[in-house]
Protein backbone atom coordinates (compact mmCIF):
# COMPACT_ATOMS: atom_id res chain seq x y z
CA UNK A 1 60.01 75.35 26.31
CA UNK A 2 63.35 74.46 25.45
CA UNK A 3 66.41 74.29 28.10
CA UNK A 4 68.19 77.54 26.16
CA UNK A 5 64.86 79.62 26.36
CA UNK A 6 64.45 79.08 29.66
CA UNK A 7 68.18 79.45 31.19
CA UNK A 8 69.27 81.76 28.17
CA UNK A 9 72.63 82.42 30.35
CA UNK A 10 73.63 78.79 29.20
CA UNK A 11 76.51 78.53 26.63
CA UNK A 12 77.32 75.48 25.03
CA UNK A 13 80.74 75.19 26.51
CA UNK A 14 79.06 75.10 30.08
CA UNK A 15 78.59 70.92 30.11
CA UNK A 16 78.60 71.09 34.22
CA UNK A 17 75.97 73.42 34.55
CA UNK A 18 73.97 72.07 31.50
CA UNK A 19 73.78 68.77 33.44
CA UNK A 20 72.66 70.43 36.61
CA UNK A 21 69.48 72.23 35.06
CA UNK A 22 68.85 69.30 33.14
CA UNK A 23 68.66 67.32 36.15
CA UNK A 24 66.43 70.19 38.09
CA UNK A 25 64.40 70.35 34.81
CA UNK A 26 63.62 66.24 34.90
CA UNK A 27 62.87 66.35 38.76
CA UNK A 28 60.43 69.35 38.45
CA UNK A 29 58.57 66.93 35.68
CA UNK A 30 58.54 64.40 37.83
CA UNK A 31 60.33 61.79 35.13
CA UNK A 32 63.83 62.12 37.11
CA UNK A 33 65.29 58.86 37.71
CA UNK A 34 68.25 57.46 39.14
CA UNK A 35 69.68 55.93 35.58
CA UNK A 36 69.68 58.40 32.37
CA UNK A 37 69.91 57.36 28.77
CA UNK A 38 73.02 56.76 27.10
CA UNK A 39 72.61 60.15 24.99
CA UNK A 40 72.98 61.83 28.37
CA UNK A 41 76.02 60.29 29.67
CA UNK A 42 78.30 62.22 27.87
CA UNK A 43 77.28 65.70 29.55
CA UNK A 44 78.06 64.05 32.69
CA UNK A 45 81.24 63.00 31.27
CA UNK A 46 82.19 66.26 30.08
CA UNK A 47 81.22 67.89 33.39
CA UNK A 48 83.62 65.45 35.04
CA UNK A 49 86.47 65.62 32.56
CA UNK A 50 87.00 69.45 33.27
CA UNK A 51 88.71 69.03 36.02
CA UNK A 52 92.27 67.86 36.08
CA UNK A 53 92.91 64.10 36.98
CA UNK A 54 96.73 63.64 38.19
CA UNK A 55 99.95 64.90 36.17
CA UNK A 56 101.24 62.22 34.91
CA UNK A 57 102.82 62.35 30.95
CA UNK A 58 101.24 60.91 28.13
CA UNK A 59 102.95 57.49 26.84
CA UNK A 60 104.06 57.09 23.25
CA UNK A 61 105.80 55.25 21.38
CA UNK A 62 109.49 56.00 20.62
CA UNK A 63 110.96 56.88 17.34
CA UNK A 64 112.74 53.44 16.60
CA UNK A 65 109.37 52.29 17.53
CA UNK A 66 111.15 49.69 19.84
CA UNK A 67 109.60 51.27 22.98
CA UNK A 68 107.81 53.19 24.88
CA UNK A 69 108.63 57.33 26.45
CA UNK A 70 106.96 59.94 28.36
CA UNK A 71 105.42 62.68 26.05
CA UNK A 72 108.77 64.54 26.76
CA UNK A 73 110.53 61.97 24.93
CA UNK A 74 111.94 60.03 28.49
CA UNK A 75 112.31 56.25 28.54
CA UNK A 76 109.47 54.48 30.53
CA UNK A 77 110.07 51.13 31.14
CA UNK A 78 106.57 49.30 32.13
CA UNK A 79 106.95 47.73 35.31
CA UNK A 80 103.18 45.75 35.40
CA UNK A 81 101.13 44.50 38.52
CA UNK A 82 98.32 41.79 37.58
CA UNK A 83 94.84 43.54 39.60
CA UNK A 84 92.16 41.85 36.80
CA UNK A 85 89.53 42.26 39.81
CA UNK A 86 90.56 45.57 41.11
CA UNK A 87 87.68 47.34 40.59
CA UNK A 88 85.33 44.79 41.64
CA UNK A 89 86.36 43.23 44.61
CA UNK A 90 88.34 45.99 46.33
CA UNK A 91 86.77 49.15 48.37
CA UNK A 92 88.23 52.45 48.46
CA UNK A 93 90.33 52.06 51.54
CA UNK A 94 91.35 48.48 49.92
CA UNK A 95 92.38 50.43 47.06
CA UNK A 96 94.36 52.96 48.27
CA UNK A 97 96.24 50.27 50.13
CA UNK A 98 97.08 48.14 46.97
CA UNK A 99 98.23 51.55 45.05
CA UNK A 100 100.52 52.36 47.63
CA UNK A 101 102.10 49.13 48.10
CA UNK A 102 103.15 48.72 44.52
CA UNK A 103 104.21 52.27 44.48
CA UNK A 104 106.55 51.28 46.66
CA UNK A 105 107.90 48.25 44.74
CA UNK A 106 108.30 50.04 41.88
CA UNK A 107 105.16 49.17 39.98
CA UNK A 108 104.17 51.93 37.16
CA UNK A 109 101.50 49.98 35.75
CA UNK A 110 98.35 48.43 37.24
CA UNK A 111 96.14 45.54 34.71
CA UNK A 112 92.52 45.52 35.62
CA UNK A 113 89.30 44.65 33.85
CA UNK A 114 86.74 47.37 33.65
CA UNK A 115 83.87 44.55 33.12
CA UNK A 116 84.85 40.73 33.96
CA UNK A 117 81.21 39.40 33.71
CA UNK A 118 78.84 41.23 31.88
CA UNK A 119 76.91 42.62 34.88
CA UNK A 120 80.02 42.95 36.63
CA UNK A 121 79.15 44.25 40.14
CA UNK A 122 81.49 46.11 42.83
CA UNK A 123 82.25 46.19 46.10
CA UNK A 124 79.31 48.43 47.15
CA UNK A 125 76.73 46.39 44.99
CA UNK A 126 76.64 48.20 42.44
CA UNK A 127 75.98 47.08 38.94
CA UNK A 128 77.60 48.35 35.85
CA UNK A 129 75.22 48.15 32.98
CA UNK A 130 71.36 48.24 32.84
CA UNK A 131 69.79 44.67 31.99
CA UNK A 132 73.04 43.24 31.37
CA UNK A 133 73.17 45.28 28.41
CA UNK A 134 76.69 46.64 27.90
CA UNK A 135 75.71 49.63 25.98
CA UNK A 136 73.42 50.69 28.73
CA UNK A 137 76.32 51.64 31.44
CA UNK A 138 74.24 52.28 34.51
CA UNK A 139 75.36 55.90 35.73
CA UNK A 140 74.01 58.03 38.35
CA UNK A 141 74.56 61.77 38.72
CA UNK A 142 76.76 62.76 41.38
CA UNK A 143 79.92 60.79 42.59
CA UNK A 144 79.85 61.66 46.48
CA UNK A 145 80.65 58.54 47.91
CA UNK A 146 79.10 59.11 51.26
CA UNK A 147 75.69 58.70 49.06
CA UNK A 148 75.23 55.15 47.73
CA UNK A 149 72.72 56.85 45.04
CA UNK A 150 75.11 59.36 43.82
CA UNK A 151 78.18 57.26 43.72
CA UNK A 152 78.03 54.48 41.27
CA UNK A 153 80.17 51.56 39.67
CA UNK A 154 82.10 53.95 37.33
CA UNK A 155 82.71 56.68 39.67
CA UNK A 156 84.71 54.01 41.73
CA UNK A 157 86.87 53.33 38.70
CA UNK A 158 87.56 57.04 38.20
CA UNK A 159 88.29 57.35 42.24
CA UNK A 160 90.98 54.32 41.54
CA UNK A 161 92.46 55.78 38.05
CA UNK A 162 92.83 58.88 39.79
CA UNK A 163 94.18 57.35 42.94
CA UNK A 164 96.81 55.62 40.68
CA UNK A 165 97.91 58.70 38.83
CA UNK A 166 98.51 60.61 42.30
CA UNK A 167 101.28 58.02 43.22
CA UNK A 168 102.43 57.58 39.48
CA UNK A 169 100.64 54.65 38.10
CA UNK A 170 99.39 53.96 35.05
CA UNK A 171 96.16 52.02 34.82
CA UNK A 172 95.70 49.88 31.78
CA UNK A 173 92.26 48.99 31.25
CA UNK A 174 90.77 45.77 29.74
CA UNK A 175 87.35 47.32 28.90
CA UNK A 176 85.72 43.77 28.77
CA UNK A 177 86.98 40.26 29.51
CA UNK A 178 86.54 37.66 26.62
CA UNK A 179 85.08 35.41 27.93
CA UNK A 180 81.29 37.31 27.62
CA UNK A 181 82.25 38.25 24.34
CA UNK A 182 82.52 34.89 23.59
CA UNK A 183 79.60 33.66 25.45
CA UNK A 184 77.94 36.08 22.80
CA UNK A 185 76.83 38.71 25.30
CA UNK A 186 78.76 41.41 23.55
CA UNK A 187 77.51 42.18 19.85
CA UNK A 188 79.37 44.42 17.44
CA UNK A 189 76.74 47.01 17.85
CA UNK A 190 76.61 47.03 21.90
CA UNK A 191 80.26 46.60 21.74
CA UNK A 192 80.51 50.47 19.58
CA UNK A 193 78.09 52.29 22.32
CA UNK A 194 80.03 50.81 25.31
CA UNK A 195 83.54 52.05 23.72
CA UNK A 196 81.98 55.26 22.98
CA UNK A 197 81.30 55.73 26.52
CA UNK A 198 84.49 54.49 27.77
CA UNK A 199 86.47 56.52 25.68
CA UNK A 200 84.73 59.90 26.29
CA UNK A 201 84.77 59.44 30.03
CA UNK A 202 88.80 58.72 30.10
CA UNK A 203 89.92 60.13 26.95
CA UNK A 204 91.08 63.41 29.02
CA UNK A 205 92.75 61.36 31.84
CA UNK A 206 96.48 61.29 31.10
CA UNK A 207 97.23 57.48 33.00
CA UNK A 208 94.84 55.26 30.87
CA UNK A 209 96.44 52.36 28.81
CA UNK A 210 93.87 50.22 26.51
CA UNK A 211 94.25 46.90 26.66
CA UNK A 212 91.37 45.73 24.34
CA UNK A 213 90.51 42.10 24.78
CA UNK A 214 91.45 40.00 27.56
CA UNK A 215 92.75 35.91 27.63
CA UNK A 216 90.94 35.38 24.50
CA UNK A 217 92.39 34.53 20.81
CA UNK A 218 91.66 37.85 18.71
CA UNK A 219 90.34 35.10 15.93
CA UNK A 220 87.10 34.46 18.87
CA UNK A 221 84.57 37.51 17.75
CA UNK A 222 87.06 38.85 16.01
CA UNK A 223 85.00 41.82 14.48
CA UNK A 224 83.76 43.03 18.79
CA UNK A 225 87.53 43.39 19.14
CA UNK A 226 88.35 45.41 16.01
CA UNK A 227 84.67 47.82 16.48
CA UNK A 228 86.26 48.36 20.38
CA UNK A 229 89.77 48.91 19.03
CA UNK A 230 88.70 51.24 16.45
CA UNK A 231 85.95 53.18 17.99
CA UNK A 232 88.06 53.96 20.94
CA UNK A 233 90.96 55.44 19.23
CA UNK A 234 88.39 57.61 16.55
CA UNK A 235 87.44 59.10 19.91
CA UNK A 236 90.60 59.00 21.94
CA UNK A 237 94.17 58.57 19.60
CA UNK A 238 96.40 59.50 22.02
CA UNK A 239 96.25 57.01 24.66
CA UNK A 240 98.17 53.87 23.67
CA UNK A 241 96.01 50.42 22.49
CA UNK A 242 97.20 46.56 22.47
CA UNK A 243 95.69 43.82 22.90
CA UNK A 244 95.90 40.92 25.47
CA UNK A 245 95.52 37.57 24.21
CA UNK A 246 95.20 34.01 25.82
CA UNK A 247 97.97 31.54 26.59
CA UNK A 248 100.58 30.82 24.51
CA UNK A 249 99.41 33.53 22.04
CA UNK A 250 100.16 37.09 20.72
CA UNK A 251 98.26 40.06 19.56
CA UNK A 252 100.49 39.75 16.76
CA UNK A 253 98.97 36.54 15.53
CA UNK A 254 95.78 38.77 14.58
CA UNK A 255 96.85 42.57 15.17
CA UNK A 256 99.62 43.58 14.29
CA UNK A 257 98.79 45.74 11.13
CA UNK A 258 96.06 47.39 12.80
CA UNK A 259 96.16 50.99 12.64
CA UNK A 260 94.48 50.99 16.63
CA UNK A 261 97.53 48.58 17.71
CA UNK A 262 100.09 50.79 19.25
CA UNK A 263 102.47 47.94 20.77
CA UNK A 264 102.13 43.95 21.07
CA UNK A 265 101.20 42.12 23.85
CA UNK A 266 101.38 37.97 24.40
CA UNK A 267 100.60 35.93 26.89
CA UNK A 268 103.42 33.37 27.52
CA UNK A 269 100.77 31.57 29.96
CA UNK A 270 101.21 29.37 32.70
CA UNK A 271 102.42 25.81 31.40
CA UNK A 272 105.95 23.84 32.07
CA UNK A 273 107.77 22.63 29.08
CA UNK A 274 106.24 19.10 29.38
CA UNK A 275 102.62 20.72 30.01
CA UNK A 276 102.20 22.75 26.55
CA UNK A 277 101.24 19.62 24.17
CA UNK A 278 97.57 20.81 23.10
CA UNK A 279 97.46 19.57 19.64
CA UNK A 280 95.22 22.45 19.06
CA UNK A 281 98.18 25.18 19.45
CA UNK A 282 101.12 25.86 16.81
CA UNK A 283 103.65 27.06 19.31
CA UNK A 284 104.91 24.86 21.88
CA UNK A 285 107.31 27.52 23.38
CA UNK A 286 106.46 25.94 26.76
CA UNK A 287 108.56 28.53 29.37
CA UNK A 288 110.35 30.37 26.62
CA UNK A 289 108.07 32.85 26.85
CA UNK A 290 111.68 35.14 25.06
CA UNK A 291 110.72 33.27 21.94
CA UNK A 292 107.32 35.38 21.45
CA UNK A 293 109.88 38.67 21.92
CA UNK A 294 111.77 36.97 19.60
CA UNK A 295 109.13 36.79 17.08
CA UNK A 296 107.31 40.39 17.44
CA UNK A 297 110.83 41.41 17.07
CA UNK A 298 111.09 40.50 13.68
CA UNK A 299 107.76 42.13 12.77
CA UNK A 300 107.56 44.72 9.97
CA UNK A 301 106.18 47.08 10.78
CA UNK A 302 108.15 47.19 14.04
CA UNK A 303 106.04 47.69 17.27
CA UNK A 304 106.80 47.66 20.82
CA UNK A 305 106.15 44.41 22.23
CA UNK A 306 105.90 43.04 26.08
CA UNK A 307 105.14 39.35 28.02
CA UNK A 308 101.19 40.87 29.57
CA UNK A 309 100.79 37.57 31.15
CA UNK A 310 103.66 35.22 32.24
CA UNK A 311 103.45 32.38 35.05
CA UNK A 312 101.97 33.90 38.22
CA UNK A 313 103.96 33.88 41.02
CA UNK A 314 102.37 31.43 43.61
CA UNK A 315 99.85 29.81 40.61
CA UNK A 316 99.94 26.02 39.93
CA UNK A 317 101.94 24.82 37.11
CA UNK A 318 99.43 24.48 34.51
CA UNK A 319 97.38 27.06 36.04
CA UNK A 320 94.28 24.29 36.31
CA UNK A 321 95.51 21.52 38.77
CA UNK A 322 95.88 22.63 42.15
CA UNK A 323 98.03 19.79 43.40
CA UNK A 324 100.80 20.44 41.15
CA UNK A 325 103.97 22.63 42.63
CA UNK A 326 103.44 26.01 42.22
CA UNK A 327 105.70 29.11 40.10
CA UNK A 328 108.23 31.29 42.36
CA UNK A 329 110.21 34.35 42.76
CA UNK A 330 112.94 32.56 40.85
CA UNK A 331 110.18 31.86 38.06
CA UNK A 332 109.13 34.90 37.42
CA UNK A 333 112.26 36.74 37.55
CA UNK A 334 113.44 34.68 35.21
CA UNK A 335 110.50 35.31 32.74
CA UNK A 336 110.86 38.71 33.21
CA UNK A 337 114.44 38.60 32.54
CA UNK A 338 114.77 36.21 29.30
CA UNK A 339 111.91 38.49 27.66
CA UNK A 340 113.13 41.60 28.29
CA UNK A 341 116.83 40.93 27.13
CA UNK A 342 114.89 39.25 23.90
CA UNK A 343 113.42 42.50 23.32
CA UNK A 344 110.01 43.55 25.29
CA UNK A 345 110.00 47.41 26.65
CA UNK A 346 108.90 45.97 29.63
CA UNK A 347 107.17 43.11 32.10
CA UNK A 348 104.26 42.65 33.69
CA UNK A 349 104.52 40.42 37.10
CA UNK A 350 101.25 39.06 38.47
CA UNK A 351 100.52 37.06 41.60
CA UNK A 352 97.58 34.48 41.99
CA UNK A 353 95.79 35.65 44.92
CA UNK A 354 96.84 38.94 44.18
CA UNK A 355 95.51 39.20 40.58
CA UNK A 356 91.90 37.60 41.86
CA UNK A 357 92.22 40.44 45.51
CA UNK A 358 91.39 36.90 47.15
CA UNK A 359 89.34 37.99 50.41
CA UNK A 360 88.52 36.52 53.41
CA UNK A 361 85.08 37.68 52.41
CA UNK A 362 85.36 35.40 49.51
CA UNK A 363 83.67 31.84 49.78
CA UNK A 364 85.47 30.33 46.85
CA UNK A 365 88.87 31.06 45.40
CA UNK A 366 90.54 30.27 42.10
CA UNK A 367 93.75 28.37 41.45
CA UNK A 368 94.17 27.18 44.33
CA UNK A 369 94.78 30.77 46.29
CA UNK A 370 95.03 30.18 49.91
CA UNK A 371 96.18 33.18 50.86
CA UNK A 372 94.48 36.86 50.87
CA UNK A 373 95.21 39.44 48.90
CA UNK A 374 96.61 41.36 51.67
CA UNK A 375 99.18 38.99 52.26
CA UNK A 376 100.45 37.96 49.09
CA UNK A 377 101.49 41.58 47.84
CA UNK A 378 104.19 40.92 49.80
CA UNK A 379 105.30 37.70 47.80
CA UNK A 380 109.15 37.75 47.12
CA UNK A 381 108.72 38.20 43.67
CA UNK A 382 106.66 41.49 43.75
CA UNK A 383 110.03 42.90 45.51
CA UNK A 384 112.46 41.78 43.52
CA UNK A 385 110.20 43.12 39.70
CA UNK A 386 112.15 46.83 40.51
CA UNK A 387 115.61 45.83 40.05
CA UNK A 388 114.58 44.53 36.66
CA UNK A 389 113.48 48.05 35.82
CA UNK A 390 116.38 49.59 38.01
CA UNK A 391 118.78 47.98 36.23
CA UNK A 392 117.55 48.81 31.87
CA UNK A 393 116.92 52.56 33.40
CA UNK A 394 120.82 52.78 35.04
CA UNK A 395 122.25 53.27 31.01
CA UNK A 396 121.61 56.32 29.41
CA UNK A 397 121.76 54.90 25.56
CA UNK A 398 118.56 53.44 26.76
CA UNK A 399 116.88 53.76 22.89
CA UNK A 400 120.02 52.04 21.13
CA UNK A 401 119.42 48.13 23.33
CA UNK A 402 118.97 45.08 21.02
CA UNK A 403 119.06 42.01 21.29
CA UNK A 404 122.25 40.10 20.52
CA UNK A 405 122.67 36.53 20.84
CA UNK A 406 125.45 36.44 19.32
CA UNK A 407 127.57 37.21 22.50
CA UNK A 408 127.26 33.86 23.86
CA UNK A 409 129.23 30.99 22.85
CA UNK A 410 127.58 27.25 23.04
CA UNK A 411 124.26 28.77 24.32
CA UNK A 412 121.92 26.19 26.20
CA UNK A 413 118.58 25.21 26.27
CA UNK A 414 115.40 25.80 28.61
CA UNK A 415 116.50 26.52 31.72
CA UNK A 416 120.34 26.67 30.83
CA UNK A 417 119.41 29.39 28.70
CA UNK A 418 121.49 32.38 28.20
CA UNK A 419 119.71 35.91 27.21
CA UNK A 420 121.98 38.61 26.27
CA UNK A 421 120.88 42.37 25.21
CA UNK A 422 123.37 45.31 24.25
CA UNK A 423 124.20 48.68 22.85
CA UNK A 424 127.46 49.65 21.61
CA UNK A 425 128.54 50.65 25.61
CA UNK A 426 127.57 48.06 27.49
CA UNK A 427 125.77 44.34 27.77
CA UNK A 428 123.82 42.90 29.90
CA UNK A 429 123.57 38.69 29.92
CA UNK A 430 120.86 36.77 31.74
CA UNK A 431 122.24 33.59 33.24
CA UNK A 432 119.40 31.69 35.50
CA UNK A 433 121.34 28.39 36.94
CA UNK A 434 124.04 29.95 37.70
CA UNK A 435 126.01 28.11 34.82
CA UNK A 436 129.75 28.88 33.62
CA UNK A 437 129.39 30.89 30.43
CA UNK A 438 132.04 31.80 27.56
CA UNK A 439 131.26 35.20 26.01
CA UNK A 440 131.95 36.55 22.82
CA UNK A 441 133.86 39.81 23.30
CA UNK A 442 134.08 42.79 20.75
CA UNK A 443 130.52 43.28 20.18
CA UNK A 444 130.60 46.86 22.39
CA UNK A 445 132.99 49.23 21.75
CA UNK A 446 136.43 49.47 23.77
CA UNK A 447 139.76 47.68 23.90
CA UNK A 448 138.71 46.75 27.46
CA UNK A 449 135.37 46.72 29.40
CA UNK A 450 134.45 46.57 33.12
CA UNK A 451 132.92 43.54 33.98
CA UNK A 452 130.10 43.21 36.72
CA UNK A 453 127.58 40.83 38.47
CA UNK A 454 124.11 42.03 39.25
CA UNK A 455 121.98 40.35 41.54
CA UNK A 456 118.60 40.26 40.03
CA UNK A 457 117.19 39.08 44.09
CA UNK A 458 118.38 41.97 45.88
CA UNK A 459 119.75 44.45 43.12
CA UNK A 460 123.23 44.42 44.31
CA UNK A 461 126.42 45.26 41.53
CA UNK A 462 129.94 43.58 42.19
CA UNK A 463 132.29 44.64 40.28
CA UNK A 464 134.95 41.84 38.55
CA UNK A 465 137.47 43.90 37.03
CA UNK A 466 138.39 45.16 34.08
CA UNK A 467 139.55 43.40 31.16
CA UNK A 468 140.79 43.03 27.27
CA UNK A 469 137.26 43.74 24.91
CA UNK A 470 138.66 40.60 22.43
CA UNK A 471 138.03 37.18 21.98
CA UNK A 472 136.37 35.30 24.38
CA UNK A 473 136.01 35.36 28.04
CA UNK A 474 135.39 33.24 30.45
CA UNK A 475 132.54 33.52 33.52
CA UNK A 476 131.26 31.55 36.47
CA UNK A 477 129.34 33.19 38.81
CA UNK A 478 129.13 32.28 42.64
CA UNK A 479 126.76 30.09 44.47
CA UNK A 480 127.29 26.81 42.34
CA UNK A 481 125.13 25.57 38.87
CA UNK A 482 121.51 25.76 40.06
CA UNK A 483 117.86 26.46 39.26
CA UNK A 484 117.10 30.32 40.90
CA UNK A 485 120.61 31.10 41.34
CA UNK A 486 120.01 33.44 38.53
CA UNK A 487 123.12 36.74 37.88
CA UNK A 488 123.28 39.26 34.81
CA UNK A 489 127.04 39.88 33.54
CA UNK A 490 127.37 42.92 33.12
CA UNK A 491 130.37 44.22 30.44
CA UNK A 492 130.94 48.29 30.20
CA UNK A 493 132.43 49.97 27.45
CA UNK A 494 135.91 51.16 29.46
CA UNK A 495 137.51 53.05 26.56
């Protein structure tokens, strides 16, 4: 007898109720198990994505196509934390604790992979995918997380995704790490069922981000990155895609006229100057992670385009060697500074115990991390990420910022580096030493401008006074020439 016949009250558009008689139908058979088939899952989807999961806007990308807005057309400047193992290592309570905390600096966005090993298991033990078979997601019905049977690996994602959007997060979601893709545990045709899945069960959650890949060249399996990319937006367009790539590379070096890339991501890595040699690589940008903006800048067609994975605050230099020195506050705010005046719509800050939610449970520990996660969110550097975005949402000609190097006169190199961005009212210049710098005026409208220092380690503006919008002007900023003693200048249009 057929399921309609026998319940003719159903209606098609009843998903929730379809799955509950055809779970009371397979127990009463006595076939009922605790893991369906994948032509299943998506009633159980459906019945979940009925309800509503947070308020926060859809992103898109602006009309200039520089950056990135609310669906109501409001600037959002992506203000990243680094959780790869979020949903693996960390319990509900754990969670919820994270979330908050990076509320609280400021954070809008949250990286995390949805599989890092292919199983992946999480914090409760339970496995995501049947046989290690990443088309087989292993879901139970239910999500009631008093039951170990009902709730299962994905229903902990959706508890944290929905956890995130209550406090205003974003969560952008590597659906599987590259390196089992490139083990060749991933094929094309596993890879299409397993974005199916993922993209039904979010596609009606407002806070997802895709970021498709993860610390892999886009040239490694190149057509399992394409099927995900392009299976996921058939099924869910409006949620933005990019992809993150691995050091010292950009999504633009494979992506960027793909129709399923919304912006451009690179990863500026984790090497000094001296340490990015590989004769293997083409670009030995070393720290000047603002020559990859640079670059995507220049892209036609223009796309949005952000540093996913700069030096980790706290990480050895060189990421592999755990005796050399390790990266700072002062590093990172200096990487997120020199990319975002080159051009990125935002940064993304990580943190190496942070980024691996290193445990005391934990019997090993990457990189070096000596330190639990617990701890370490409260690294300098994760404090000091919000005046970054403080400071490009405090203008309201927010859509009109380029980059202009042409303010500076007798720019340096590496770490003597100047990074200037403008509109026609105001400019902002990135100076990280602390350095005397000559400016080219006239490049923002006004016969005189207001000149400022902004502290980019505690946020704080003093003013220096107004003066004639011609020629070229002079600045030194306090505290003497050295590494970390890092100002913006800021110059405002007067009239």
């Amino acid at each position: 007898m057929s399921i309609h016949k026998k319940y003719p009250f159903l209606k098609a558009e009843q998903p929730c109720l379809l799955s509950w008689i055809f779970q009371r139908t397979f127990k009463k058979q006595g076939v009922f198990r605790k893991v369906f088939s994948f032509a299943m899952m998506g009633v159980f989807v459906s019945c979940a994505t009925e309800k509503e999961h947070g308020d926060l806007l859809l992103l898109k990308i602006s009309e200039n196509k520089r950056y990135v807005v609310t669906q109501d057309g409001k600037p959002f400047f992506w203000l990243g934390d680094t959780g790869w193992l979020l949903f693996n290592k960390m319990n509900r309570d754990e969670a919820e604790q994270y979330l908050e905390d990076r509320r609280q600096k400021g954070f809008n966005v949250i990286q995390a992979m949805v599989l890092h090993t292919v199983p992946s298991v999480n914090a409760y033990g339970d496995s995501s995918v049947i046989n290690a078979d990443i088309s087989r997601p292993l879901v139970t019905t239910g999500n009631n997380p008093n039951h170990a049977d009902e709730y299962d690996y994905w229903d902990h994602i959706d508890y944290i995704i929905d956890k995130a959007a209550e406090k205003g997060i974003y969560m952008a979601l590597v659906p599987v790490w590259g390196s089992p893709v490139k083990d060749g545990k991933v094929s094309v045709e596993q890879a299409e069922q397993y974005a199916k899945f993922l993209a039904e069960r979010w596609k009606d959650r407002s806070n997802i981000i895709w970021l498709n890949g993860g610390d892999i060249k886009g040239s490694d399996k190149i057509d399992v990155w394409k099927k995900i990319g392009q299976t996921i937006k058939s099924i869910d367009p409006k949620h933005l895609m990019t992809f993150h790539p691995r050091g010292r590379t950009a999504s633009s070096d494979w992506f960027h006229n793909e129709s399923w890339l919304d912006f451009n991501m690179v990863q500026s890595g984790h090497r000094r100057y001296d340490q990015d040699t590989s004769k293997n690589e083409q670009k030995h940008y070393g720290e000047d992670n603002w020559k990859f903006m640079a670059a995507d800048w220049d892209l036609k067609p223009v796309k949005p385009t952000i540093d996913g994975e700069p030096s980790y605050e706290g990480i050895p230099q060189g990421l592999h060697d755990i005796t050399e020195p390790r990266w700072t506050d002062a590093d990172v705010r200096r990487y997120g500074y020199w990319s975002v005046f080159a051009g990125a719509f935002g940064y993304t800050y990580g943190q190496n115990s942070v980024m691996q939610m290193h445990s005391k449970k934990d019997t090993t520990s990457a990189y070096g991390s000596d330190e639990v996660w617990s701890s370490a969110i409260h690294a300098p550097g994760a404090s000091q990420m919000k005046y970054l975005k403080e400071l490009m949402l405090s203008r309201t000609d927010y859509f009109d910022r380029i980059p202009d190097q042409t303010l500076i006169v007798d720019n340096g190199e590496k770490y003597d580096r100047l990074l200037a961005t403008r509109t026609d009212h105001y400019a902002f210049i990135y100076n990280y030493t602390g350095r005397p710098m000559t400016v080219n005026m006239g490049k923002i409208k006004g016969s005189k401008v207001k000149a400022s220092w902004f502290n980019p380690r505690n946020g704080e503006t003093k003013v220096i006074g107004e003066m004639e919008n011609k020629g070229i002007q002079h600045f030194t900023p306090e505290g003497g020439q050295k590494e970390g003693n890092d100002w913006v200048l800021i110059l405002d249009s007067v009239s």
